[in-house]
Protein backbone atom coordinates (compact mmCIF):
# COMPACT_ATOMS: atom_id res chain seq x y z
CA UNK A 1 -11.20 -28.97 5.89
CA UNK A 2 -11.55 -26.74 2.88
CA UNK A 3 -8.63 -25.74 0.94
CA UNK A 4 -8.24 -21.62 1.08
CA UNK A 5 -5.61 -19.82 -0.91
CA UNK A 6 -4.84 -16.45 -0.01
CA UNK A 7 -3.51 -14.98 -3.14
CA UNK A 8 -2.37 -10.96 -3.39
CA UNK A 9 -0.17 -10.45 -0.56
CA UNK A 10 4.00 -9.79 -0.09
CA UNK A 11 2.71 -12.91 2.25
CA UNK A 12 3.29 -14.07 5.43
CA UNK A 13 4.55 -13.28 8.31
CA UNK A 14 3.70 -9.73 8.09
CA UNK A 15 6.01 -7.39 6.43
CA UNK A 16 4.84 -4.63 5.07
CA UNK A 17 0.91 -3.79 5.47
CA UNK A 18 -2.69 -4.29 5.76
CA UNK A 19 -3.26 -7.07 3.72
CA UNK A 20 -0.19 -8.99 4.96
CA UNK A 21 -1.01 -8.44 8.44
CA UNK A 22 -4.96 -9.92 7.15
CA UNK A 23 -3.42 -12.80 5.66
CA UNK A 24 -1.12 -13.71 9.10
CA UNK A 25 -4.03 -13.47 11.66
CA UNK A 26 -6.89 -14.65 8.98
CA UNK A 27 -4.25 -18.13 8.91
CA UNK A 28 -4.07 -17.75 13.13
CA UNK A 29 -7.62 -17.77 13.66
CA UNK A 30 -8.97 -20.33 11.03
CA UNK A 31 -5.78 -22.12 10.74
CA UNK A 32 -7.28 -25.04 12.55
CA UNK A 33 -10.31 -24.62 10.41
CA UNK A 34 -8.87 -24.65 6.97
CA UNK A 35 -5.99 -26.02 4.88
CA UNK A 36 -4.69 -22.06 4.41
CA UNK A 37 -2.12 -21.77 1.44
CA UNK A 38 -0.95 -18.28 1.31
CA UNK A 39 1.50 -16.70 -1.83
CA UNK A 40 4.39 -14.64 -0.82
CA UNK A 41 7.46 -13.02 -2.86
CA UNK A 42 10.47 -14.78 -2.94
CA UNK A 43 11.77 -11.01 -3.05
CA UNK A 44 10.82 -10.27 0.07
CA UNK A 45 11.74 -13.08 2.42
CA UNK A 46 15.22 -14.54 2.25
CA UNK A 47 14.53 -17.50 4.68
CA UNK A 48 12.04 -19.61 2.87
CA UNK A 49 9.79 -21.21 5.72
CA UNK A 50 7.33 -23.77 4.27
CA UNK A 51 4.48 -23.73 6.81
CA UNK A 52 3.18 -20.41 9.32
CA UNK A 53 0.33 -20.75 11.67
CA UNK A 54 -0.42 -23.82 9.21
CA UNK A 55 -0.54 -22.38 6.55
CA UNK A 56 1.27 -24.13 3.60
CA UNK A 57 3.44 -20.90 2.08
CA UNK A 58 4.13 -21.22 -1.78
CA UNK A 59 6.57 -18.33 -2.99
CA UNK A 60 6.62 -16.67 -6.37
CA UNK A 61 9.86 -14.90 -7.81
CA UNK A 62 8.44 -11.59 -8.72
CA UNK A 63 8.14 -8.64 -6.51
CA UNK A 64 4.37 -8.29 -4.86
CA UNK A 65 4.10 -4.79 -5.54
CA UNK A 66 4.11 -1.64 -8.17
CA UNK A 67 3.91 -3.18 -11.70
CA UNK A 68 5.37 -6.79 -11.13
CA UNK A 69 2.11 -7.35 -8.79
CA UNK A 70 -0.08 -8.17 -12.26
CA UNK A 71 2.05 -10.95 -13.15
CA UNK A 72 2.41 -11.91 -9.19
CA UNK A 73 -0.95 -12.13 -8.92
CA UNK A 74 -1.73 -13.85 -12.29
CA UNK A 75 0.83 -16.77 -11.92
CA UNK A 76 -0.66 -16.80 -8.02
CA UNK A 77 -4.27 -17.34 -9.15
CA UNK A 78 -3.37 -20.10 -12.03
CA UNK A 79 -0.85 -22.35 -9.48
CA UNK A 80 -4.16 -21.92 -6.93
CA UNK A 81 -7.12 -23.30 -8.77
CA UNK A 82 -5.37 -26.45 -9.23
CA UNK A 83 -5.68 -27.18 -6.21
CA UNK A 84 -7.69 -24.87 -3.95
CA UNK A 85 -11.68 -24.62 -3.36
CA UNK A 86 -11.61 -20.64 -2.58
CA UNK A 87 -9.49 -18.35 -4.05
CA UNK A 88 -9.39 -15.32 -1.70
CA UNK A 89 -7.74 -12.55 -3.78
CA UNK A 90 -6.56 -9.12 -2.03
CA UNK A 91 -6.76 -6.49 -4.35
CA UNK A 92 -7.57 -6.29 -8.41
CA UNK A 93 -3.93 -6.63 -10.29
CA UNK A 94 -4.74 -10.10 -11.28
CA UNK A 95 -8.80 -9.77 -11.85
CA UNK A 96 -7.89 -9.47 -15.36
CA UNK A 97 -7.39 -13.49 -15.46
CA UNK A 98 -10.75 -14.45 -13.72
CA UNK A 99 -13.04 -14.42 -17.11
CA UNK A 100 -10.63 -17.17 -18.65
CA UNK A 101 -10.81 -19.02 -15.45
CA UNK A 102 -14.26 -18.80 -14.41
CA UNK A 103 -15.42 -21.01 -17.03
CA UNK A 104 -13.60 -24.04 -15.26
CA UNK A 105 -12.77 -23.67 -11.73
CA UNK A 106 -15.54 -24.84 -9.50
CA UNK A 107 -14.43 -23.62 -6.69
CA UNK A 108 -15.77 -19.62 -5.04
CA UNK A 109 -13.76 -16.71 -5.86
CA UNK A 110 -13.66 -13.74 -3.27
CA UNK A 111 -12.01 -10.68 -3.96
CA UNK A 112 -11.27 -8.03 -1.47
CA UNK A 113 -11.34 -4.92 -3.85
CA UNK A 114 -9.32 -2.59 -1.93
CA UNK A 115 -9.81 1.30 -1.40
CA UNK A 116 -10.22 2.69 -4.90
CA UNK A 117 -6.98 2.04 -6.32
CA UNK A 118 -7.30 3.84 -9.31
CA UNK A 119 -8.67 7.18 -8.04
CA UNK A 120 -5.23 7.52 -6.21
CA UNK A 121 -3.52 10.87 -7.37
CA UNK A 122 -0.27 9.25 -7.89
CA UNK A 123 -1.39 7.27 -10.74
CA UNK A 124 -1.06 8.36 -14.73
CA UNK A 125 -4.39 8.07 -16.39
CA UNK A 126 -3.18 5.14 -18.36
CA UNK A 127 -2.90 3.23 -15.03
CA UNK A 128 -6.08 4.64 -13.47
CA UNK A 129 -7.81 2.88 -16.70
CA UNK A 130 -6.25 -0.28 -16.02
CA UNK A 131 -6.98 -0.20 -12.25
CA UNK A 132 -10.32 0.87 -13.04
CA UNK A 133 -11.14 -2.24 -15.64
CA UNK A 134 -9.37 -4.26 -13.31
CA UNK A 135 -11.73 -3.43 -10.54
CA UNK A 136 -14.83 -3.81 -12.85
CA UNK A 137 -13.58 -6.99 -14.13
CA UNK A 138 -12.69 -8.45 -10.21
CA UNK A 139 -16.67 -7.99 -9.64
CA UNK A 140 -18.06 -9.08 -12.25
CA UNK A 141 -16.07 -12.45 -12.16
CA UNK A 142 -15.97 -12.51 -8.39
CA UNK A 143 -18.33 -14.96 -6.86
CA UNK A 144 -18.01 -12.97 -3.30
CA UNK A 145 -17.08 -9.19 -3.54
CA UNK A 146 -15.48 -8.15 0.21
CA UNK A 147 -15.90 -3.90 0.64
CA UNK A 148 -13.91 -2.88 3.72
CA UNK A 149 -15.62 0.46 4.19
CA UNK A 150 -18.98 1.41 4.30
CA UNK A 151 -18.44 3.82 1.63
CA UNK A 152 -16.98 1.02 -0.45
CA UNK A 153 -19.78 -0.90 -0.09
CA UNK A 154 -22.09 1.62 -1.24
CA UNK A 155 -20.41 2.54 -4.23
CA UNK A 156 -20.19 -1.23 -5.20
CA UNK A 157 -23.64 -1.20 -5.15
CA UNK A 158 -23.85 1.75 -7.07
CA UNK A 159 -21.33 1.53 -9.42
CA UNK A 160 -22.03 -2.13 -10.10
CA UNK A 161 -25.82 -2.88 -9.00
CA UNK A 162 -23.98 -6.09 -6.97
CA UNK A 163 -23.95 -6.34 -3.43
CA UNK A 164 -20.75 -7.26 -1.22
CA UNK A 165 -19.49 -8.17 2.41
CA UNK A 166 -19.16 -5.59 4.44
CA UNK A 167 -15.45 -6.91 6.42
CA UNK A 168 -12.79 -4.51 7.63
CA UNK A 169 -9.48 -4.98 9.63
CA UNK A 170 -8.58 -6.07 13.28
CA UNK A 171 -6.43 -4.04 15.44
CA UNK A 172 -6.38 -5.85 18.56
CA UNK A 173 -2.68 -7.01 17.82
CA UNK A 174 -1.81 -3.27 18.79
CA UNK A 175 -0.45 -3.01 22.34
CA UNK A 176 0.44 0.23 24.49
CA UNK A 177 4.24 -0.13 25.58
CA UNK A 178 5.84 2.03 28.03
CA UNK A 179 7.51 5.06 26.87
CA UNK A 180 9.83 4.23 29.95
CA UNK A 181 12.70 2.69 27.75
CA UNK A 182 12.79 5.21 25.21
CA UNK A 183 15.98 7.94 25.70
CA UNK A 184 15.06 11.38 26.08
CA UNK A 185 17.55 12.45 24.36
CA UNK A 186 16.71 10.64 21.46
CA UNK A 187 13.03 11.42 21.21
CA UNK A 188 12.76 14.64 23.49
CA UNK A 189 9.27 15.14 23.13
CA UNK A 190 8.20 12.15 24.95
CA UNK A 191 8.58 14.36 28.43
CA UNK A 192 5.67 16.28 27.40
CA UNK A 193 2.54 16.36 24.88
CA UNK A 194 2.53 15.57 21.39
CA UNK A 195 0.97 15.25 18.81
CA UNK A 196 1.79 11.99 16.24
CA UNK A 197 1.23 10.46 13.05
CA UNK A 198 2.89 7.53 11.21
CA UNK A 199 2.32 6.92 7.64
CA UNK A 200 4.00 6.93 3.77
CA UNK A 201 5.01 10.35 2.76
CA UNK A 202 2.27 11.07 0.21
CA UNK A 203 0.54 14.13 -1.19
CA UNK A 204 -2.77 12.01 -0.56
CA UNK A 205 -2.01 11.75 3.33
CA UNK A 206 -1.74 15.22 3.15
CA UNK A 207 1.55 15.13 5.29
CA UNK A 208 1.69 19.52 3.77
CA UNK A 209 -1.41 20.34 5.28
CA UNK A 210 -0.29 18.79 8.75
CA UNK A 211 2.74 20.45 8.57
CA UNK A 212 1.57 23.78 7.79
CA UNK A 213 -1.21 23.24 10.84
CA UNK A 214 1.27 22.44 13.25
CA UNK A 215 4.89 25.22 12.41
CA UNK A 216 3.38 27.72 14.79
CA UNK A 217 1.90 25.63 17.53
CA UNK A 218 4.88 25.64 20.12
CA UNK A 219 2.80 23.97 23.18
CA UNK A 220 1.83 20.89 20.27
CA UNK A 221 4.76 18.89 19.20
CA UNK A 222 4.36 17.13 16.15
CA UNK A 223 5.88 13.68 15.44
CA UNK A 224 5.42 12.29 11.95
CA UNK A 225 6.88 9.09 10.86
CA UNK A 226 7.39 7.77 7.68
CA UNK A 227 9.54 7.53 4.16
CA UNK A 228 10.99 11.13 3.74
CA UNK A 229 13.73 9.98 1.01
CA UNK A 230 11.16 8.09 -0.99
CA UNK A 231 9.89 10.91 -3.24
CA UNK A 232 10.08 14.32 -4.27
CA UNK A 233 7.18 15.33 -2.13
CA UNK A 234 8.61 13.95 0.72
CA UNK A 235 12.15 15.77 0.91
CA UNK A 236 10.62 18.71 -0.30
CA UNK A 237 8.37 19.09 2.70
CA UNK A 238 11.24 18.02 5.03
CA UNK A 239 13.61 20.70 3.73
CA UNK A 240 10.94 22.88 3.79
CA UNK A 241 9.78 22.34 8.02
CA UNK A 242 13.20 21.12 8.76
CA UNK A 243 14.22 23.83 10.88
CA UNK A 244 10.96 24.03 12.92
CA UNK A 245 11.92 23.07 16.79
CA UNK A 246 8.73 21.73 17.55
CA UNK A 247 8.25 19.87 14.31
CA UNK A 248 9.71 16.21 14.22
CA UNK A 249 10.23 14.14 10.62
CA UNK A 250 11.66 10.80 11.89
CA UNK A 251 12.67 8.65 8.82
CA UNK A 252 10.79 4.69 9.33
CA UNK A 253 11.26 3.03 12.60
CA UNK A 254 11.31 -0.74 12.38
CA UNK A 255 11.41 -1.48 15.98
CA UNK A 256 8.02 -2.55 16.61
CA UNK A 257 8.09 -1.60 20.64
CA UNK A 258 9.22 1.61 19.87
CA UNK A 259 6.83 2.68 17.19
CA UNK A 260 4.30 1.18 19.80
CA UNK A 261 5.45 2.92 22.71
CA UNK A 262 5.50 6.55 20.70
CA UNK A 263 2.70 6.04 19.46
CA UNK A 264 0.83 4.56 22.19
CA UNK A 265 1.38 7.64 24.48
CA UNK A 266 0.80 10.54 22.34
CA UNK A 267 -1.56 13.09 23.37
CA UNK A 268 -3.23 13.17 19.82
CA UNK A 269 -3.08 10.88 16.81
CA UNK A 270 -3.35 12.92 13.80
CA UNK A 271 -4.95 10.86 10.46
CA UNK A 272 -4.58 12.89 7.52
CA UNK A 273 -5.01 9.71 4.57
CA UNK A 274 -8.21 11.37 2.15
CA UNK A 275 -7.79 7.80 -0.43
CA UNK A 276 -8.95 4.16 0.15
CA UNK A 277 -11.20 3.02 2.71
CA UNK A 278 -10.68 1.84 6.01
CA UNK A 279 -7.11 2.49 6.66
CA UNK A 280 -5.04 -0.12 9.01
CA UNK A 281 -3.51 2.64 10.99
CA UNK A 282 -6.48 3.89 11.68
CA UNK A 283 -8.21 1.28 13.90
CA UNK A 284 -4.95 0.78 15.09
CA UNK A 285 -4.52 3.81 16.65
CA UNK A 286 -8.64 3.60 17.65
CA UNK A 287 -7.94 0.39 19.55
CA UNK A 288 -5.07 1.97 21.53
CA UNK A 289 -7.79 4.37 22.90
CA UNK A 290 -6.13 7.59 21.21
CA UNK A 291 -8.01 10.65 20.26
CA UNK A 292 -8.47 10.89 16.95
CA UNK A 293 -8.26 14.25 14.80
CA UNK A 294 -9.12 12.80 11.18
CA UNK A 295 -9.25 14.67 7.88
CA UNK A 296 -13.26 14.46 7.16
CA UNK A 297 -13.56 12.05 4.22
CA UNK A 298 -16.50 9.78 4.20
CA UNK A 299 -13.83 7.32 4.78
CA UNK A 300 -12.72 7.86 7.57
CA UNK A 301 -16.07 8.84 9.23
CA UNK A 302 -17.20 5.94 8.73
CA UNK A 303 -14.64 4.05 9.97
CA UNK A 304 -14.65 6.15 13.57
CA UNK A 305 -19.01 6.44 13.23
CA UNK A 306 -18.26 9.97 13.00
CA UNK A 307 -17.47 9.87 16.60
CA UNK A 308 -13.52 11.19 16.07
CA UNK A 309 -12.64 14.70 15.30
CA UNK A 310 -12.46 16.06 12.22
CA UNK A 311 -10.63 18.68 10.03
CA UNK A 312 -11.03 19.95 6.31
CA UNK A 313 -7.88 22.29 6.00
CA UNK A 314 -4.76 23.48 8.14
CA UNK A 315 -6.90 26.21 9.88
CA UNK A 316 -9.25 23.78 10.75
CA UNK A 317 -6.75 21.12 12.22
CA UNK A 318 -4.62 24.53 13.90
CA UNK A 319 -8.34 25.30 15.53
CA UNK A 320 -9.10 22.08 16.51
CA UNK A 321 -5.70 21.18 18.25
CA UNK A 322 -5.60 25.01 20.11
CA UNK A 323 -9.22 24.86 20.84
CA UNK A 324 -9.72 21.09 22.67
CA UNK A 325 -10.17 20.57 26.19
CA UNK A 326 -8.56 17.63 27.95
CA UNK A 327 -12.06 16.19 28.47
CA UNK A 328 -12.95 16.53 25.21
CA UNK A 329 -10.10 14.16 24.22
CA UNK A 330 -10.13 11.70 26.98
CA UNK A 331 -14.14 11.30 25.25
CA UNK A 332 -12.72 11.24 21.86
CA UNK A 333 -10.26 8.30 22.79
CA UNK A 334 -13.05 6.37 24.38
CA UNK A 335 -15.20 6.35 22.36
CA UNK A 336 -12.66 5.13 19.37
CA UNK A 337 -11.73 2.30 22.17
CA UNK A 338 -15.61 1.46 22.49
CA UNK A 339 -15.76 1.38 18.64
CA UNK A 340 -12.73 -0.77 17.92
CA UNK A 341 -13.29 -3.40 20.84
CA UNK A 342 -16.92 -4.02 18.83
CA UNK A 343 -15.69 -3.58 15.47
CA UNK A 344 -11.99 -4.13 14.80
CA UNK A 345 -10.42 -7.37 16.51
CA UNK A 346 -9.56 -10.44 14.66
CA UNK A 347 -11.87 -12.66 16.38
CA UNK A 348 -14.82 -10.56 14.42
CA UNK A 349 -13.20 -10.45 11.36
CA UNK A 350 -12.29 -14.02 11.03
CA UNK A 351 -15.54 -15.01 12.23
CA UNK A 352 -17.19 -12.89 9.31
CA UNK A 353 -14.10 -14.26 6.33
CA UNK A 354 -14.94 -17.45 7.67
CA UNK A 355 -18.83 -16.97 6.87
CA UNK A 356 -17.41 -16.83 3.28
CA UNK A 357 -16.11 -19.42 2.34
């Protein structure tokens, strides 16, 4: 069996996002397949478990994310080659390494690029550079180049005259659960419609153009989810819509069944994210049959084949959830069913990593 590390990740089992939650059903499917070894941050994990879905985990003592993931990545990638035949990197914080390695590891190199990294608002320029060389240097080095969006795809083409894999995210580990447990009194618009939407708090979700959509729609209840106390953007906007009655900030919810079961049974999932490419959350919410309303980057119509709904600015998304009929949903949430069952499980996208390496 070939020898896979999976290098780039807070690691395994899932934790924190969409390349963790890769990384634990890539190591599920193929597990029998390949000898998996997968890095993961000593800071994360307190219980050190050697082996998951048999996958050999190796641990590394610096955090995964935010600046320490350069050096996480760097010390991942030179502990891997001694031993592994593919090096399948998530993301570009360690590409800088590859030219000094290349040379003498005879092994393939894949690297998942990511969504853009360094176009990402929330980035100084100095970082955007080193994102952006990062990137350049992940391709050209790369023996495999993975795009998870069509857009992504095109613009490595573009950008780089190279051609890349065209593999996105599964979503079939998302499962409806009944809203039947939750209190009403803690969550009292689960006796009626709502609208919901779970992500980080961040100017680039535009989490202020949702808000501003939703304040005067009383019959619309809007439920967003996510890190409020994590940034000045965030408890700005929640001191600003606070007082709305029909507006609902919930800090994180770590209860899987209950994030499932709100946001299983909403009336309308609302996808505001304008950066990266195809967003977890997204086929997530497509697999669970909901009706999409997505802000219109290329993105995201690409991810939903331009079969969701779409909105530019809060009048639009004000327009769009006053205007809709409930057939016009129950289509909307069909078709996004029809689109993940064909697209987005992790059968497919093992099958196509697999193909890889």
């Amino acid at each position: 069996m070939g020898r896979v590390a999976i290098i780039g990740t807070v690691g395994i089992p899932a934790k924190y996002g969409g390349f963790e939650t890769l990384t634990e059903y890539l190591t599920k499917e193929l597990g029998e397949d390949y000898n998996f070894t997968v890095f993961s941050s000593s800071k994360v994990y307190k219980e050190k478990i050697s082996k998951y879905n048999n996958a050999v985990i190796k641990y590394i003592p610096l955090n995964a994310n935010g600046f320490q993931s350069i050096p996480y990545d760097i010390v991942s990638i030179f502990r891997a080659i001694r031993f592994a035949e593919v090096l399948l990197i998530l993301g570009v914080s360690g590409a800088i390494v590859l030219p000094f390695i290349k040379p003498f590891f005879k092994g393939k190199i894949i690297v998942n690029i990511d969504g853009l990294e360094w176009r990402r608002d929330k980035w100084n320029n100095l970082v955007k550079w080193f994102l952006k060389f990062s990137e350049k240097t992940a391709v050209k080095f790369s023996d495999t180049v993975v795009s998870d969006n069509k857009v992504i795809q095109d613009y490595v083409k573009s950008e780089y005259s190279k051609d890349s894999n065209l593999i996105s995210y599964g979503a079939d580990h998302s499962v409806k659960q009944s809203i039947s447990n939750l209190k009403l009194v803690d969550y009292p618009f689960i006796s009626g419609p709502y609208a919901f939407k779970v992500c980080r708090i961040e100017p680039e979700n535009n989490i202020h153009i949702i808000l501003k959509a939703f304040k005067d729609i009383q019959n619309m209840p809007l439920v967003i989810i996510g890190n409020w106390k994590n940034s000045a953007y965030g408890k700005e906007l929640k001191e600003r819509f606070y007082d709305y009655n029909n507006l609902y900030l919930l800090d994180p919810i770590y209860d899987q069944e209950r994030l499932n079961a709100l946001r299983g049974n909403c009336t309308l999932y609302v996808h505001g994210h304008s950066a990266g490419g195809t967003n977890p959350s997204l086929v997530e919410a497509m697999y669970l049959g909901l009706p999409v309303v997505c802000y219109g980057v290329n993105y995201n119509r690409a991810t939903t084949n331009n079969k969701a709904i779409y909105f530019e600015n809060d009048n639009d998304l004000k327009g769009v959830v006053e205007g809709f009929t409930e057939n016009q949903l129950e289509e909307v949430g069909k078709a996004m069913k029809e689109i993940a069952e064909n697209e987005y499980t992790w059968s497919i996208i093992s099958k196509k990593y697999a193909e890889l390496f």
